[in-house]
Protein backbone atom coordinates (compact mmCIF):
# COMPACT_ATOMS: atom_id res chain seq x y z
CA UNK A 1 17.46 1.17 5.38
CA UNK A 2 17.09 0.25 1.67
CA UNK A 3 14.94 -3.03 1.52
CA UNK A 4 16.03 -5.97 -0.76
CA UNK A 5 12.51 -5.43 -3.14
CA UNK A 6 14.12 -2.15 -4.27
CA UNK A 7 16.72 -4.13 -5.59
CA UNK A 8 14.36 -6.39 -7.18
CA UNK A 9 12.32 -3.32 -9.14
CA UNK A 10 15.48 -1.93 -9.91
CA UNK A 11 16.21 -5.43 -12.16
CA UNK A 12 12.64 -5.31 -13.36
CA UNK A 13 13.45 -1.69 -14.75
CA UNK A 14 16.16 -2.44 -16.94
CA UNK A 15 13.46 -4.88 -18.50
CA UNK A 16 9.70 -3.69 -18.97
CA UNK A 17 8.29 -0.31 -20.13
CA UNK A 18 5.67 -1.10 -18.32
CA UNK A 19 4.25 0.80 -15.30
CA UNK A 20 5.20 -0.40 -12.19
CA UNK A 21 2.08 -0.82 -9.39
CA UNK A 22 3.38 -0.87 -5.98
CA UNK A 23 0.74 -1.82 -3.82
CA UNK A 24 0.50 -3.18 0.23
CA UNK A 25 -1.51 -1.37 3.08
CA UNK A 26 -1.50 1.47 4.69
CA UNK A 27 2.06 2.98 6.26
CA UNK A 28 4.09 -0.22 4.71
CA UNK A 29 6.75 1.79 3.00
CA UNK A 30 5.27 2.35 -0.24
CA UNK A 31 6.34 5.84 -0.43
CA UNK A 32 9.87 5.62 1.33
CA UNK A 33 10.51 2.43 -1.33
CA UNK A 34 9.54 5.38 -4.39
CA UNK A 35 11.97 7.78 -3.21
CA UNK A 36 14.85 5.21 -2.67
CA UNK A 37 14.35 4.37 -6.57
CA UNK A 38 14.34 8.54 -7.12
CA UNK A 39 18.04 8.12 -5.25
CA UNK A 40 19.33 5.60 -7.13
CA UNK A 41 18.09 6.93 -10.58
CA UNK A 42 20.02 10.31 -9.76
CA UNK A 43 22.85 8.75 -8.54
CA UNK A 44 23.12 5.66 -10.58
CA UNK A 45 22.03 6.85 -13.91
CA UNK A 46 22.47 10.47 -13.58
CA UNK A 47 19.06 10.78 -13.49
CA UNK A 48 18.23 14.99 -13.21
CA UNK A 49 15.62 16.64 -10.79
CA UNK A 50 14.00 18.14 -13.46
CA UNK A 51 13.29 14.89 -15.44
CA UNK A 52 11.55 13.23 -12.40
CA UNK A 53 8.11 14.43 -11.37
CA UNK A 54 6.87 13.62 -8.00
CA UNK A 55 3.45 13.82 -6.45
CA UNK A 56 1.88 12.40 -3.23
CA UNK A 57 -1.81 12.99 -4.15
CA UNK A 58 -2.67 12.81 -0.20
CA UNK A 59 -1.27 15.91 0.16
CA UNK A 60 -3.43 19.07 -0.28
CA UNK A 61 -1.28 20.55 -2.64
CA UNK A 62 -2.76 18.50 -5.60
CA UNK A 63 -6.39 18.76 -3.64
CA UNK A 64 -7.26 20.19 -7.18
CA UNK A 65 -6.60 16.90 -8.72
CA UNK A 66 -9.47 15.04 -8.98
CA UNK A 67 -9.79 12.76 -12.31
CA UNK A 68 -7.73 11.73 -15.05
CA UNK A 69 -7.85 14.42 -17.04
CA UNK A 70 -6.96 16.75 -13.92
CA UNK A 71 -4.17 14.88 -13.43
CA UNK A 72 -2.71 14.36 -17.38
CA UNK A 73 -3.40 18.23 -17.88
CA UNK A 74 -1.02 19.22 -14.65
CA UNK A 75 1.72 16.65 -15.57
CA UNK A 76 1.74 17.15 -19.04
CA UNK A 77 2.87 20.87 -18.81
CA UNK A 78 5.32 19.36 -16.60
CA UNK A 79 7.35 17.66 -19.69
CA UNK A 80 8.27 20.23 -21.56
CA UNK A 81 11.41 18.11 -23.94
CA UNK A 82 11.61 15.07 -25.98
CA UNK A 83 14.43 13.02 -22.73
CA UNK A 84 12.88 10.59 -20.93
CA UNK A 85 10.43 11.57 -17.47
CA UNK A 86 10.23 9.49 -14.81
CA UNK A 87 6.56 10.04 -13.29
CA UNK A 88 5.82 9.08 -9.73
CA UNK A 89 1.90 9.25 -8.32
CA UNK A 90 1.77 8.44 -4.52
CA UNK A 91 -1.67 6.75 -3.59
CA UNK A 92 -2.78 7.25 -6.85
CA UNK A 93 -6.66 6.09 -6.06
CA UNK A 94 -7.68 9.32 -4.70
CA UNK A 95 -7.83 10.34 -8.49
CA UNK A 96 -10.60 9.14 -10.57
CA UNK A 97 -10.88 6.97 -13.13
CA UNK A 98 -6.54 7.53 -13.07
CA UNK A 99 -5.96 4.61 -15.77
CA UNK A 100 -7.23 6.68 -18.28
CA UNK A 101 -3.75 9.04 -17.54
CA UNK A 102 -1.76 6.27 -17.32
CA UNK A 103 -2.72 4.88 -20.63
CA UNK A 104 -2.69 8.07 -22.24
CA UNK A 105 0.93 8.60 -20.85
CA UNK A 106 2.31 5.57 -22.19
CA UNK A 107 0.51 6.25 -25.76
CA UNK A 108 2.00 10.04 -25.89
CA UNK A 109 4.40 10.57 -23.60
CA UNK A 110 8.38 9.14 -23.36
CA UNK A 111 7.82 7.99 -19.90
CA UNK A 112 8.32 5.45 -17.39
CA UNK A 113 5.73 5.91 -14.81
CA UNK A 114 6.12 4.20 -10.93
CA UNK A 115 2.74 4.31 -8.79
CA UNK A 116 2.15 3.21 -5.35
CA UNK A 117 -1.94 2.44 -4.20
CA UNK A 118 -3.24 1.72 -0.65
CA UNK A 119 -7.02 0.06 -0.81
CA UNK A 120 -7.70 -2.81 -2.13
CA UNK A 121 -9.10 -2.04 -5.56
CA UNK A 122 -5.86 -1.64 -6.38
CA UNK A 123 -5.43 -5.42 -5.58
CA UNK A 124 -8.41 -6.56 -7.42
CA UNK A 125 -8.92 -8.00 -10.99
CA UNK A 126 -10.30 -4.48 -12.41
CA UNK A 127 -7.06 -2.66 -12.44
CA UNK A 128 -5.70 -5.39 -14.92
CA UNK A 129 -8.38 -4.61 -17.56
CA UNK A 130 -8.16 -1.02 -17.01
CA UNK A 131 -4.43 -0.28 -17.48
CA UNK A 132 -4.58 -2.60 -20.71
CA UNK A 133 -2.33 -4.97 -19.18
CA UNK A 134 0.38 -2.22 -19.36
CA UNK A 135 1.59 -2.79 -15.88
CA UNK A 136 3.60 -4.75 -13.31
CA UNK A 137 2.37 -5.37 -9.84
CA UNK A 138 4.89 -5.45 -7.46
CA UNK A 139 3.19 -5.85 -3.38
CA UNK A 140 5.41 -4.26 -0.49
CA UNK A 141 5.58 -7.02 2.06
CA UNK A 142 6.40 -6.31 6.24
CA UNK A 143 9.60 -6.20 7.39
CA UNK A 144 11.09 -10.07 7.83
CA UNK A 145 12.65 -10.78 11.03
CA UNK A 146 16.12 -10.10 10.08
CA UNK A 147 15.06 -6.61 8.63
CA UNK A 148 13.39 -5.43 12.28
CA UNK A 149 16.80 -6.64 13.77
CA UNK A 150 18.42 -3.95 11.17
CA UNK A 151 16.39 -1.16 12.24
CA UNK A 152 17.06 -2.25 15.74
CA UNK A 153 20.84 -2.50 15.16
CA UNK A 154 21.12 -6.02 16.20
CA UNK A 155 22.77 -8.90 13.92
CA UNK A 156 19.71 -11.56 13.24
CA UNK A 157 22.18 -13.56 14.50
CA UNK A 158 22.69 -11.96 18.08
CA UNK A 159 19.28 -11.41 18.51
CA UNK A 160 17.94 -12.31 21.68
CA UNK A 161 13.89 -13.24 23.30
CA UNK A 162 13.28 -9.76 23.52
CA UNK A 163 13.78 -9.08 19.59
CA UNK A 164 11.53 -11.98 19.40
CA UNK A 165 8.95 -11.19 21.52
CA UNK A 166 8.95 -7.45 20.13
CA UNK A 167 8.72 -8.97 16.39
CA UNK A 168 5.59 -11.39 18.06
CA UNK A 169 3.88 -8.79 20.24
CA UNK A 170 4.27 -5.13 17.83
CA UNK A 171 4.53 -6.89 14.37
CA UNK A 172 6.84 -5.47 11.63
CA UNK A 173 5.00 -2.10 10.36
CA UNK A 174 8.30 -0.12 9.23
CA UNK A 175 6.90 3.34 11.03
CA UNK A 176 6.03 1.94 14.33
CA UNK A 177 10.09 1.31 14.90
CA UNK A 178 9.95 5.08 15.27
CA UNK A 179 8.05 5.24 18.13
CA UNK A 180 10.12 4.85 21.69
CA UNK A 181 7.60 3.89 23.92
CA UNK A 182 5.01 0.96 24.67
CA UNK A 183 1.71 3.91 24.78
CA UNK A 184 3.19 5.69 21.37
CA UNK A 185 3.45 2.21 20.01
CA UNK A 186 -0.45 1.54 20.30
CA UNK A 187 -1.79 4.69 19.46
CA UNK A 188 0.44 4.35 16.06
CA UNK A 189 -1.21 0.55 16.09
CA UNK A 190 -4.51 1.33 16.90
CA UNK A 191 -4.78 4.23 14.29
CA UNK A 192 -3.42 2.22 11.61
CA UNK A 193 -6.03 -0.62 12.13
CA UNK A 194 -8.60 2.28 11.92
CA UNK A 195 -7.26 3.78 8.46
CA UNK A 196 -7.22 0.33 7.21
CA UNK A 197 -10.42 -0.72 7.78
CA UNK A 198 -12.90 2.73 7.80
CA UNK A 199 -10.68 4.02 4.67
CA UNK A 200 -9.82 0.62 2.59
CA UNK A 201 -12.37 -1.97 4.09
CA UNK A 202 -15.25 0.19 5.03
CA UNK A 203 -15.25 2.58 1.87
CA UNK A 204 -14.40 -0.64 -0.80
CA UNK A 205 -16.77 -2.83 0.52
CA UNK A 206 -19.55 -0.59 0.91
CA UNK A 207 -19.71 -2.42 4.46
CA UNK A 208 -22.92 -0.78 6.71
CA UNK A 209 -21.83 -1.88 9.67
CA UNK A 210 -18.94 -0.67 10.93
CA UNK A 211 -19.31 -2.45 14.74
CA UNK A 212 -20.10 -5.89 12.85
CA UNK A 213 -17.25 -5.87 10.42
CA UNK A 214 -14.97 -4.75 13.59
CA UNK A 215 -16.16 -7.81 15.29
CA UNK A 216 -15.66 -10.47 12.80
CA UNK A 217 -12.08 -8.66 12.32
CA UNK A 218 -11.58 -9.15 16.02
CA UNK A 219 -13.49 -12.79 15.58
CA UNK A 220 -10.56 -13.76 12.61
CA UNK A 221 -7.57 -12.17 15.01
CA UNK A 222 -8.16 -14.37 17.87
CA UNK A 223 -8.90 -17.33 16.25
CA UNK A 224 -6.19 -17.29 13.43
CA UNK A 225 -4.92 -20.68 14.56
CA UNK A 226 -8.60 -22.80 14.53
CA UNK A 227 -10.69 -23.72 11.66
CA UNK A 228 -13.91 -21.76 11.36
CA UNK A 229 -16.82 -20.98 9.25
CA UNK A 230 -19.73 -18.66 8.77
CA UNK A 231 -21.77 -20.91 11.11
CA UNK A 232 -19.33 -20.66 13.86
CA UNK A 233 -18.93 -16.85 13.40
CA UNK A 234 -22.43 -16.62 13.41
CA UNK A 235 -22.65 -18.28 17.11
CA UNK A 236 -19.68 -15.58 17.94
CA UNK A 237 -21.87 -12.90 17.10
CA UNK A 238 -24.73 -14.75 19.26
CA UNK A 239 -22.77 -14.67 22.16
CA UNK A 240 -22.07 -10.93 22.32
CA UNK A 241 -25.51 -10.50 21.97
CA UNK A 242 -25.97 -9.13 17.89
CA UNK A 243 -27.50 -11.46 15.52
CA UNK A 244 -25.98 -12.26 12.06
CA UNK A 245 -26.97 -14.68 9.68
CA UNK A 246 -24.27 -16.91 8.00
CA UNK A 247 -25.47 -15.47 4.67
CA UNK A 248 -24.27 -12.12 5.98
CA UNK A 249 -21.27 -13.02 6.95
CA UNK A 250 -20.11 -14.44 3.43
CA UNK A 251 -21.36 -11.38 2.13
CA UNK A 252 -19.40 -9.42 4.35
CA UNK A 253 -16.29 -11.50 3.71
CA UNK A 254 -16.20 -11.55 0.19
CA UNK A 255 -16.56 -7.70 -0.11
């Protein structure tokens, strides 16, 4: 299913030579979104396979790749004529210090350079300053109601309670429409909440405690409708028997 935003960075393309920051968590679509723009740059402007260089640096096949010089030495040898490349780095944050190749590329190379980014440095103020303001964020959102009803074959339209309830009980994480049953569903769930917070919460925020940062998480979830505070968190933490001091728990949340 090819999402609206793709038609949106598509517009953007024609207009910027800057590079183009995808960002959203874990398992959103980030990667499926790069290779539908790799489809329509062959097919739309005749784009060639040898002119587009693609690299998911999760996968152990650029284990070797571990800084910014790493990774301009291995694409650089990669452009060997004067045409335009069209560079795409999938979760770019497992290399270090990785602005100082993107920078470099722009400076050198006749590029145009897409990159997608999971945790949420990525989000944060200190990318901005490090790319030189030579970027464009663009954040991968969940699915909207009428999308699920897409991948579900149903016309928003004709949708009944059950699309409803499935959009209010599951959410709209694009991979867990591949999964047929209710026990698939929550493993897929339930391992996704784990990436997300021991790979992107845990690691970024330097957080020590993994079972109190699980609780407050659970504390937010279930009351996501009420007004609360660090006080009132505090007491939640009380009542299952772990003391935290309000202090702590703006520490915690602002990391």
């Amino acid at each position: 299913m090819h999402r609206k935003s793709s038609i949106s960075i598509r517009e953007w393309l024609e207009n910027s030579n800057k590079a183009l920051l995808v960002t959203g968590i874990r398992r959103y679509g980030k990667s499926i979104l790069l290779k539908q723009i790799m489809d329509e740059m062959k097919e739309d402007q005749g784009v060639t396979d040898d002119h587009i260089i693609y690299m998911n640096l999760e996968d152990m096949k650029y284990a070797f790749i571990k800084n910014a010089m790493d990774l301009y030495g291995y694409v650089e040898k990669l452009i060997v004529d004067e045409e335009k490349y069209y560079i795409f780095l999938d979760e770019i944050q497992m290399v270090e210090e990785f602005e100082r190749a993107i920078n470099s590329f722009h400076a050198t190379k006749n590029v145009s350079i897409f990159i997608t980014g999971s945790n949420s440095w990525l989000l944060s103020g200190e990318l901005a300053t490090l790319l030189s303001g030579r970027y464009v964020s663009f954040r991968v959102m969940p699915f909207r109601f009428q999308e699920m009803c897409e991948m579900l074959g149903v016309k928003k339209e004709e949708a009944s309670e059950k699309e409803f309830m499935d959009y209010i009980t599951w959410g709209v994480m694009p991979q867990r429409f591949y999964f047929k049953t209710e026990e698939e569903t929550k493993v897929f769930m339930t391992d996704l909440y784990d990436s997300i917070v021991l790979k992107d919460i845990f690691w970024r925020g330097q957080v020590r405690d993994v079972d109190a940062l699980n609780r407050l998480l659970e504390y937010i979830v279930l009351n996501s409708s009420q007004t609360f505070s660090p006080t009132s968190i505090a007491k939640y933490f009380e009542s299952v028997n772990r003391k935290v001091a309000p202090d702590t728990i703006i520490i915690i949340w602002k990391r």
